[in-house]
Protein backbone atom coordinates (compact mmCIF):
# COMPACT_ATOMS: atom_id res chain seq x y z
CA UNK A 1 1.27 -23.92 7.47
CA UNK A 2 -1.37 -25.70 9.90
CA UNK A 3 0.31 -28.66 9.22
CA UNK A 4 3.73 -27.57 11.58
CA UNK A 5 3.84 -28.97 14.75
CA UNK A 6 3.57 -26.99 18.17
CA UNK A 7 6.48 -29.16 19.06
CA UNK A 8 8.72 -27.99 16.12
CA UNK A 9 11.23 -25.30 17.12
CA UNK A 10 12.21 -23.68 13.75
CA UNK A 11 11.98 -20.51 13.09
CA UNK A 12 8.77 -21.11 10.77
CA UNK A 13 7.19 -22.69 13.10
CA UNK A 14 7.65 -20.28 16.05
CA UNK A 15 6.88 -17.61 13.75
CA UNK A 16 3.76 -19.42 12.95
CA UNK A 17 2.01 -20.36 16.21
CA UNK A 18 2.93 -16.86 17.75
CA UNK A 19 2.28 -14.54 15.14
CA UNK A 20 -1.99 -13.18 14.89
CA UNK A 21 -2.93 -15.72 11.85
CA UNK A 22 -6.47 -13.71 12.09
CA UNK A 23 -4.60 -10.18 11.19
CA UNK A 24 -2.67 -11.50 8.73
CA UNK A 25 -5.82 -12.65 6.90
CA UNK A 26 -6.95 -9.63 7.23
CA UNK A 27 -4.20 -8.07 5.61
CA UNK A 28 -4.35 -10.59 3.13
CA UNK A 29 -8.23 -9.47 2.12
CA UNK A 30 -7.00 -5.59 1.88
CA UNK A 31 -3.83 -6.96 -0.36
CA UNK A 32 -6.18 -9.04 -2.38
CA UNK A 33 -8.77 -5.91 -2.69
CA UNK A 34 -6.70 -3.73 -3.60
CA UNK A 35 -4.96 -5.38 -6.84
CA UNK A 36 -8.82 -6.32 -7.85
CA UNK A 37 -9.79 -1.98 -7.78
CA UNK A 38 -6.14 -1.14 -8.82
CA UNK A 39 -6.86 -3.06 -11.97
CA UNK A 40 -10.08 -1.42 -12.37
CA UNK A 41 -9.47 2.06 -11.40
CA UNK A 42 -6.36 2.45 -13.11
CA UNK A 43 -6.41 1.82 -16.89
CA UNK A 44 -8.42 5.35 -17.21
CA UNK A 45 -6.07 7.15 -15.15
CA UNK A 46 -3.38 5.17 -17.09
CA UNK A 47 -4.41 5.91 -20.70
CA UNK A 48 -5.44 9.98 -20.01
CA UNK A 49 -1.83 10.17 -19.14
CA UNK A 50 -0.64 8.28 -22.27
CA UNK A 51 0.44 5.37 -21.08
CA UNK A 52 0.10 1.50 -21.20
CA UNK A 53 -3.21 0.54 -19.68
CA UNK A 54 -2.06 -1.50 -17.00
CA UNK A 55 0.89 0.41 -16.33
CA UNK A 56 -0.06 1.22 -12.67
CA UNK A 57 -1.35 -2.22 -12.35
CA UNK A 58 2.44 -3.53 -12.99
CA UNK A 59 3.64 -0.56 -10.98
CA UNK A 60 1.80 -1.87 -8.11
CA UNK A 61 2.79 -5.48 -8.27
CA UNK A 62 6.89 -4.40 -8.17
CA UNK A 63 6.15 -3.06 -5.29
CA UNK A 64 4.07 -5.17 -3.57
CA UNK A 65 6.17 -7.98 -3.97
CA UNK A 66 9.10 -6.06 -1.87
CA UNK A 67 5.89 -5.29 0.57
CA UNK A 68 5.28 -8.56 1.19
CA UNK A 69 9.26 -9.56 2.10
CA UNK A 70 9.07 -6.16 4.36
CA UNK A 71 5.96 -7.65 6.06
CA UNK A 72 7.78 -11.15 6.78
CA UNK A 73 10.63 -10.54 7.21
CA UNK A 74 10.36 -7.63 9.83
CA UNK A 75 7.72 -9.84 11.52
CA UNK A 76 10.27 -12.82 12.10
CA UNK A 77 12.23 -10.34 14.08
CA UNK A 78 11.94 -9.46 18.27
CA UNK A 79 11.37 -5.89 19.69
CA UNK A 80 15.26 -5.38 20.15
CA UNK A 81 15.89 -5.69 16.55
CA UNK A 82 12.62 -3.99 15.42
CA UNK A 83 13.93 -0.60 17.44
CA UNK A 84 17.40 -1.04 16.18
CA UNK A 85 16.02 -1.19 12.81
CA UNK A 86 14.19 1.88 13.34
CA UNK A 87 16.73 3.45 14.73
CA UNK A 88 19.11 3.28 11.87
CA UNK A 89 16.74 3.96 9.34
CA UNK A 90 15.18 6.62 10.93
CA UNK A 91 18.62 8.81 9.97
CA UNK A 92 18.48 7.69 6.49
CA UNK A 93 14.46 8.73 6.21
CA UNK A 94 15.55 12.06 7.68
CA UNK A 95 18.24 12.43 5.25
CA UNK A 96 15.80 11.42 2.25
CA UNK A 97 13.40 14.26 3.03
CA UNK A 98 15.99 17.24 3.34
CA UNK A 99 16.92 15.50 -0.19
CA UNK A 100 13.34 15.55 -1.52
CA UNK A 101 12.57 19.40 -0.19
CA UNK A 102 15.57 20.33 -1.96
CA UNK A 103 16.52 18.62 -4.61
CA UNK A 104 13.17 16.25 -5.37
CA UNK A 105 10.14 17.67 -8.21
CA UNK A 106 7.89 19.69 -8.03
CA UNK A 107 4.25 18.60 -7.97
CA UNK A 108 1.66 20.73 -7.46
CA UNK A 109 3.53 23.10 -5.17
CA UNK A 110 4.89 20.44 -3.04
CA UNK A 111 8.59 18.44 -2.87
CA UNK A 112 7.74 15.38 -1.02
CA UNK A 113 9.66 12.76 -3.90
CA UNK A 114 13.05 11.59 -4.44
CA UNK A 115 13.98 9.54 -7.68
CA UNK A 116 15.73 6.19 -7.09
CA UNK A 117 16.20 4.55 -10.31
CA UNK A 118 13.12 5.37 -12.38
CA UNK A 119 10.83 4.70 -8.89
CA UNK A 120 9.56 8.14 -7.61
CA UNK A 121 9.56 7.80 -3.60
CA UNK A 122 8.00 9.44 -1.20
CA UNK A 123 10.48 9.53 2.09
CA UNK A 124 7.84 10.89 5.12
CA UNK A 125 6.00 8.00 4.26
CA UNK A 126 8.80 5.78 5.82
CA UNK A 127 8.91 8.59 8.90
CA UNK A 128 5.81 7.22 10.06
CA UNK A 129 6.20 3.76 10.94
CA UNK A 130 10.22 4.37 12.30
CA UNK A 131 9.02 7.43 14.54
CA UNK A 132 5.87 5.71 16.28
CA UNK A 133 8.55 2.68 17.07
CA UNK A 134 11.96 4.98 18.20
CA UNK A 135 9.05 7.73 20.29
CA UNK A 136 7.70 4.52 21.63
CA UNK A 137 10.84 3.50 23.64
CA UNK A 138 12.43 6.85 24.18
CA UNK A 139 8.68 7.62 26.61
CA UNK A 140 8.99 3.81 28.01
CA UNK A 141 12.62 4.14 28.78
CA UNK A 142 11.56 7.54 30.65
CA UNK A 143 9.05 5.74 32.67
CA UNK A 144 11.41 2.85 33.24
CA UNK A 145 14.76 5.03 34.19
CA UNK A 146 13.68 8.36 36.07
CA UNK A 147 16.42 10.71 34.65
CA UNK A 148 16.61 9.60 31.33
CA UNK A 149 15.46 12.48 28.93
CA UNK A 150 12.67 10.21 27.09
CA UNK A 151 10.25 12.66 26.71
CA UNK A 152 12.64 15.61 25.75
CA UNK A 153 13.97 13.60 22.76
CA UNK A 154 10.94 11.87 21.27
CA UNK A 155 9.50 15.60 21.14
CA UNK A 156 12.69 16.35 19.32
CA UNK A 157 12.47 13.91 17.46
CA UNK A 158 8.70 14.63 16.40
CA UNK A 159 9.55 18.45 15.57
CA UNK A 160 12.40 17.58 13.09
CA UNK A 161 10.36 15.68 11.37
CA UNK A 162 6.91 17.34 11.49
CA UNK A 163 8.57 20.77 10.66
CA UNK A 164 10.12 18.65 7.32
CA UNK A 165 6.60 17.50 6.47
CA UNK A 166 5.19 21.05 6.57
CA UNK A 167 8.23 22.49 4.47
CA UNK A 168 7.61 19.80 2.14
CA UNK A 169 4.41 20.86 2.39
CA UNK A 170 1.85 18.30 3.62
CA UNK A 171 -0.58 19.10 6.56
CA UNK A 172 -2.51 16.09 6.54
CA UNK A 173 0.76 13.38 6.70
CA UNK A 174 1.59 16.37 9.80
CA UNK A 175 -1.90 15.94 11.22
CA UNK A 176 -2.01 11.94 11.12
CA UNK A 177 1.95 12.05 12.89
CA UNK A 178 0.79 14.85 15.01
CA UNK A 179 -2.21 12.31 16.39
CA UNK A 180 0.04 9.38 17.24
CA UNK A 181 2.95 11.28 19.04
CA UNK A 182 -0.17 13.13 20.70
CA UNK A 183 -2.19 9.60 21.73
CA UNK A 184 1.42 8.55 22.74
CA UNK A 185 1.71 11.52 24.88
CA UNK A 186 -1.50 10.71 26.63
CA UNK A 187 -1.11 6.91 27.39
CA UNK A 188 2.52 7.29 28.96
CA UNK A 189 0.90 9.07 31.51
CA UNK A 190 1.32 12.83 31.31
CA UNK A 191 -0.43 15.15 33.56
CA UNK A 192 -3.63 16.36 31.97
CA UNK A 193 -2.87 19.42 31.58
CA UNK A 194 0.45 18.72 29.56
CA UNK A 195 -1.91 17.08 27.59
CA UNK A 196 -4.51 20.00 27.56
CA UNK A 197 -2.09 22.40 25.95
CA UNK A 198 -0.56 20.04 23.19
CA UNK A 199 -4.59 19.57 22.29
CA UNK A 200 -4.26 23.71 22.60
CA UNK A 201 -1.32 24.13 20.41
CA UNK A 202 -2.44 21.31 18.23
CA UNK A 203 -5.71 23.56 17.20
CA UNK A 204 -3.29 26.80 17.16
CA UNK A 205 -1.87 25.00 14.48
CA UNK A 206 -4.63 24.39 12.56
CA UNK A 207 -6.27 27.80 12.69
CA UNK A 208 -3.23 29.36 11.53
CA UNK A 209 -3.12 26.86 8.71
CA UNK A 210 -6.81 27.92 8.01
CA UNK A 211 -5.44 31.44 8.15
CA UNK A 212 -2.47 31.50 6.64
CA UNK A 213 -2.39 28.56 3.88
CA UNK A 214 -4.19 29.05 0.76
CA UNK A 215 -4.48 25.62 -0.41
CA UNK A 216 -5.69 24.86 3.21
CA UNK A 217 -7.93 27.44 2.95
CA UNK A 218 -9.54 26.37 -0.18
CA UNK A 219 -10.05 22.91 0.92
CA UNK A 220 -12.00 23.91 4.30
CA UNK A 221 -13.99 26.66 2.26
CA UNK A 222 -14.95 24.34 -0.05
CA UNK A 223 -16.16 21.18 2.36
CA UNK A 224 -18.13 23.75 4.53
CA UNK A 225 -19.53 25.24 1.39
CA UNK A 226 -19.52 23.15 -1.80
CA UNK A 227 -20.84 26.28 -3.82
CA UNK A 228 -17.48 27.60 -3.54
CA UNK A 229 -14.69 26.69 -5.47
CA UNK A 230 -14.00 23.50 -7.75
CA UNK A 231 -15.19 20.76 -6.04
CA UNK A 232 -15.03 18.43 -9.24
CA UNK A 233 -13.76 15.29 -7.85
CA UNK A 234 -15.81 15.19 -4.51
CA UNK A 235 -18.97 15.53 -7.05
CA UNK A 236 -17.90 12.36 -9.12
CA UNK A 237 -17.00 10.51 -5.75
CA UNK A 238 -20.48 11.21 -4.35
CA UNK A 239 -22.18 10.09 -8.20
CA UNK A 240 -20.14 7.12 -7.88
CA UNK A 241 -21.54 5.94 -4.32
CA UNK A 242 -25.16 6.70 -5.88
CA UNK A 243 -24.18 4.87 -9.00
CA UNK A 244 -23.58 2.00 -7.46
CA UNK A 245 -26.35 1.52 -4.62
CA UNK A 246 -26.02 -1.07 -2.63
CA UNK A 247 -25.20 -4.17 -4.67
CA UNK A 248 -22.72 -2.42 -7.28
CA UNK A 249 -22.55 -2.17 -11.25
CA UNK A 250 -20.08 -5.21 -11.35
CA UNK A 251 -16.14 -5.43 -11.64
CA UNK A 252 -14.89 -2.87 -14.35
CA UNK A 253 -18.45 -1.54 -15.25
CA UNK A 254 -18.42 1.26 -13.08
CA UNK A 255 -18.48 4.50 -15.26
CA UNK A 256 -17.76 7.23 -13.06
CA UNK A 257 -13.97 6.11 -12.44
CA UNK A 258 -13.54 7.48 -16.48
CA UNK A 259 -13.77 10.71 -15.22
CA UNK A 260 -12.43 10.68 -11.95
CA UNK A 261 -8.73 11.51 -12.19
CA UNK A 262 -7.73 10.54 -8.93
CA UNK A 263 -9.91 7.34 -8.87
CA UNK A 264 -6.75 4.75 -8.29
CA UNK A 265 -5.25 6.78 -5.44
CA UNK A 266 -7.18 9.16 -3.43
CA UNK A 267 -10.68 8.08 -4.60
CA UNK A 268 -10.38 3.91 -5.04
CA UNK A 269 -13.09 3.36 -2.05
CA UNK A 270 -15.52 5.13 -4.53
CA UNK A 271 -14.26 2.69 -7.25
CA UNK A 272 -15.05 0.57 -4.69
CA UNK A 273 -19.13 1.48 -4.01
CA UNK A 274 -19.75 1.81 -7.43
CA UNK A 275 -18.54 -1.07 -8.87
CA UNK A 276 -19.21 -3.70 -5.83
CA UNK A 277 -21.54 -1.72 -4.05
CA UNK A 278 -22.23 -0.17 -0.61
CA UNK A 279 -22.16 -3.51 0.76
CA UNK A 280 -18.23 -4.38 -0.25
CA UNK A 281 -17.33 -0.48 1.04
CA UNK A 282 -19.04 -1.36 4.38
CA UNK A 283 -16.83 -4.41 4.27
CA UNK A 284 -13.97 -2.80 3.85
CA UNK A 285 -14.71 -0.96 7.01
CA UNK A 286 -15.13 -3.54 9.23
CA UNK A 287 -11.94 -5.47 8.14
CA UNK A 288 -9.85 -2.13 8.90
CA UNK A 289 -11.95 -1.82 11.97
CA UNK A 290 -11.18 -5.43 12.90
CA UNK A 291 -7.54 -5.32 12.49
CA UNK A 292 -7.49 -2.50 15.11
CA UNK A 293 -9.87 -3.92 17.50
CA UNK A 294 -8.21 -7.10 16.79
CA UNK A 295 -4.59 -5.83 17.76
CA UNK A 296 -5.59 -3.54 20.58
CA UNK A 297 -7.24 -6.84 22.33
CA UNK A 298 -3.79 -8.68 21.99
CA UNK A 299 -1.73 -5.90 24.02
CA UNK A 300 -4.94 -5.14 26.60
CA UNK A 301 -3.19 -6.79 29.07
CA UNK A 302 0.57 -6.02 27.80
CA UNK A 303 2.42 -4.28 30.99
CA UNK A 304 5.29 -3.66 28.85
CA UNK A 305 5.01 0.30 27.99
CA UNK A 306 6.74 0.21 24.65
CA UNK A 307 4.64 -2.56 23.55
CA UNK A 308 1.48 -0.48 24.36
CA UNK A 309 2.78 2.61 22.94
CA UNK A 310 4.26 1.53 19.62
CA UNK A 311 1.48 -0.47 19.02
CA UNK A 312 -0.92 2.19 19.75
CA UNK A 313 0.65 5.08 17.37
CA UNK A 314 0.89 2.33 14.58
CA UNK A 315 -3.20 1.88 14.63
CA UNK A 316 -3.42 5.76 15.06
CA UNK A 317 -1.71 5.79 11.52
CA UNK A 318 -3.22 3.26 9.81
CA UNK A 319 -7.33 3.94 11.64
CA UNK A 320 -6.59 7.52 10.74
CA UNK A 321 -5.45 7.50 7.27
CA UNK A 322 -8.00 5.34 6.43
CA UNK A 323 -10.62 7.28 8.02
CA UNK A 324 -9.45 10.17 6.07
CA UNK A 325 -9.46 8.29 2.88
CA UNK A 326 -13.12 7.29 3.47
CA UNK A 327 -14.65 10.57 4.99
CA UNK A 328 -13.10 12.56 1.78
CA UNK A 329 -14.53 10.29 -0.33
CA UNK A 330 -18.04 11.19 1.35
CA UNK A 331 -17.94 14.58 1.43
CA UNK A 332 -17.38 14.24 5.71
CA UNK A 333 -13.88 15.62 5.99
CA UNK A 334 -12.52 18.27 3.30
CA UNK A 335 -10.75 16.42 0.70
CA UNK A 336 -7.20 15.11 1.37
CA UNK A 337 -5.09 13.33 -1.12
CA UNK A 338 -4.68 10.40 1.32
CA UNK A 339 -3.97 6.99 0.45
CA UNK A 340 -6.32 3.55 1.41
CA UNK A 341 -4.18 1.77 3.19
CA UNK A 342 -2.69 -1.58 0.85
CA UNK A 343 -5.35 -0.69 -1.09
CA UNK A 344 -4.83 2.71 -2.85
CA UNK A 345 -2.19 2.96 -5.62
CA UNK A 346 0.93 4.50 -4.24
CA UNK A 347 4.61 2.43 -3.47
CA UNK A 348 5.63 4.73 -0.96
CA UNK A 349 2.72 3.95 0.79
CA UNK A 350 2.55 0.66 0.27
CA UNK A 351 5.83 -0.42 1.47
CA UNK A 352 5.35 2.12 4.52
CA UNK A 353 2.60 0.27 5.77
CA UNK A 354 4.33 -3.30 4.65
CA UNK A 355 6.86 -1.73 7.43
CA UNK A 356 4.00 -0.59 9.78
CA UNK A 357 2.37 -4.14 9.50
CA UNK A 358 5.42 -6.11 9.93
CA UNK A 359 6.39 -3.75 13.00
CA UNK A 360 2.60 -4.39 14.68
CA UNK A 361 2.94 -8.13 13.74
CA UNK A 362 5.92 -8.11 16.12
CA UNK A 363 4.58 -6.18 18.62
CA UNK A 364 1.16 -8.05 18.91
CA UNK A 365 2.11 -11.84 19.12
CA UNK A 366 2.65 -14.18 21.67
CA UNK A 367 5.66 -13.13 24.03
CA UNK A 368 7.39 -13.74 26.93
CA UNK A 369 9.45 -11.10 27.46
CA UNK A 370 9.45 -7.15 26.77
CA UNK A 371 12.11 -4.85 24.97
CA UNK A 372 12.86 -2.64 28.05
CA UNK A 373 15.64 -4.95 29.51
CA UNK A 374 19.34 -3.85 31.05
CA UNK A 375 21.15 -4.82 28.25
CA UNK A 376 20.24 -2.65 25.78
């Protein structure tokens, strides 16, 4: 598209010269990345559970295709329509995740899924994105309007849905939503000692998890100890980092992902080390590490809160998830099924963070004006 004029007015071409090309390279790379170690990882995983071997592979492509149009299409749009967006589908996400608690499967003692014509979905993931946007303005219409409850209904808002995610149950999607309304919390302004006890009741939380939880319990016991417990797939995650040293065994001849059973979803950066090496893993790193340096030095000088804010929670979820992803795979963190951002298998997640990335392409382009305006 270098070839459209500055001087052309469509809606292409605006799109074009204001939107960060250098992000959405970046996002390109992950995309690209992750249908190369999807097709690798994921013919094992496919065939143990008797089906087709590239059955994930083609699973992955449906959805990354509506991914894509999410990414696009949101991004075309300003921050009026990207709240209002939220704000209707935030309802409908809500709604989704009573459904899945009481009517979805059961997998592994947790109802986080809802069927929707043969496509298992995974509503919190949606919660994510919609909440970091819809918290965003209620704080910045606070600071903007002294007397409007902001604050009071964007920690409303965050209990409904963090006390769904726990009855579902899943700490760690709690924990990563938990960290953006918390870094949102801290950049609108609050008193430090506000802050103080959130931090306070934040680590309440997770003692009595520790306490309380035995599948929590297991996992910390386990990561402060490996002796204790089954710590099978941590084992073949660290053999498969070894394996591959620092130039890699070459695409599809890694042989740890054969036993791995998680290796397309909650272990693909080890797919990753082994069969391209340390080198493409540390990669990997810096491109997620870019995009968030790269996006916090486009709102640096924003003034507009909401800007600041939404774009700020967004990063939180996407740094943090992948951070979580990595460190599990490395033994550094206790092990969390969490997926690689546009790079694990997973549609839920994938069209959650075609959402997120549409949403931050908004928020971080060339702009002249802010949401926060009288006529809304």
């Amino acid at each position: 598209m270098t070839h459209l004029p500055r001087t052309d007015r469509s809606i292409l071409s605006n799109w074009w010269w204001a939107i960060d090309r250098l992000t959405l390279f970046a996002l390109a790379v992950l995309i690209v990345a992750g249908i190369m170690l999807v097709s690798s990882a994921s013919p094992p995983a496919a065939e143990r559970a008797g089906l087709a071997p590239f059955y994930y592979v083609h699973r992955q492509l449906i959805f990354l295709i509506p991914t894509i149009a999410f990414i696009f299409i949101i991004s075309l749009v300003n921050e009026k329509t990207l709240w209002r967006i939220s704000l209707v589908a935030m309802p409908v996400t809500i709604a989704m995740m009573i459904a899945a608690i009481f009517f979805g499967p059961e997998v592994n003692g947790a109802r986080r899924w809802i069927t929707l014509h043969g496509m298992s979905i995974q509503p919190s993931e949606f919660a994510k994105p919609f909440f970091a946007i819809i918290s965003a303005w209620l704080i910045a219409k606070a600071r903007q309007k002294p007397g409007f409850p902001g604050y009071q209904l964007s920690l409303g808002l965050f209990l409904v849905i963090i006390s769904l995610m726990l009855m579902e149950p899943d700490l760690g999607m709690s924990f990563v939503l938990a960290c953006m309304w918390g870094v949102q919390m801290f950049l609108s302004g609050l008193p430090i000692i506000v802050i103080a006890g959130l931090v306070s009741i934040g680590i309440v939380g997770l003692f009595c998890a520790y306490l309380f939880s035995p599948h929590v319990t297991s996992r910390v016991d386990r990561f402060l100890d490996p002796a204790v417990g089954n710590n099978y797939q941590v084992k073949k995650s660290l053999q498969a980092f070894s394996h591959g040293g620092f130039w890699g065994t070459g695409p599809d001849h890694g042989i740890i992902k054969l036993t791995l059973p998680d290796a397309h979803e909650d272990f693909i950066f080890a797919v990753a080390a082994e069969e391209f090496g340390m080198i493409t893993a540390v990669l990997l790193i810096l491109v997620y590490a870019f995009v968030i340096i790269r996006s916090v030095s486009r709102i640096y000088r924003n003034e507009d809160m909401f800007v600041v804010l939404a774009t700020t929670a967004l990063l939180v979820q996407f740094g943090l998830q992948s951070l979580i992803h990595m460190g599990s795979s490395l033994q550094l963190l206790p092990a969390k099924g969490m997926t690689l951002p546009f790079i694990s298998y997973g549609g839920s997640s994938l069209l959650s963070f075609g959402i997120a990335f549409g949403a931050l392409l908004v928020l971080t382009r060339k702009r002249k004006t802010g949401l926060l305006h009288d006529d809304i």
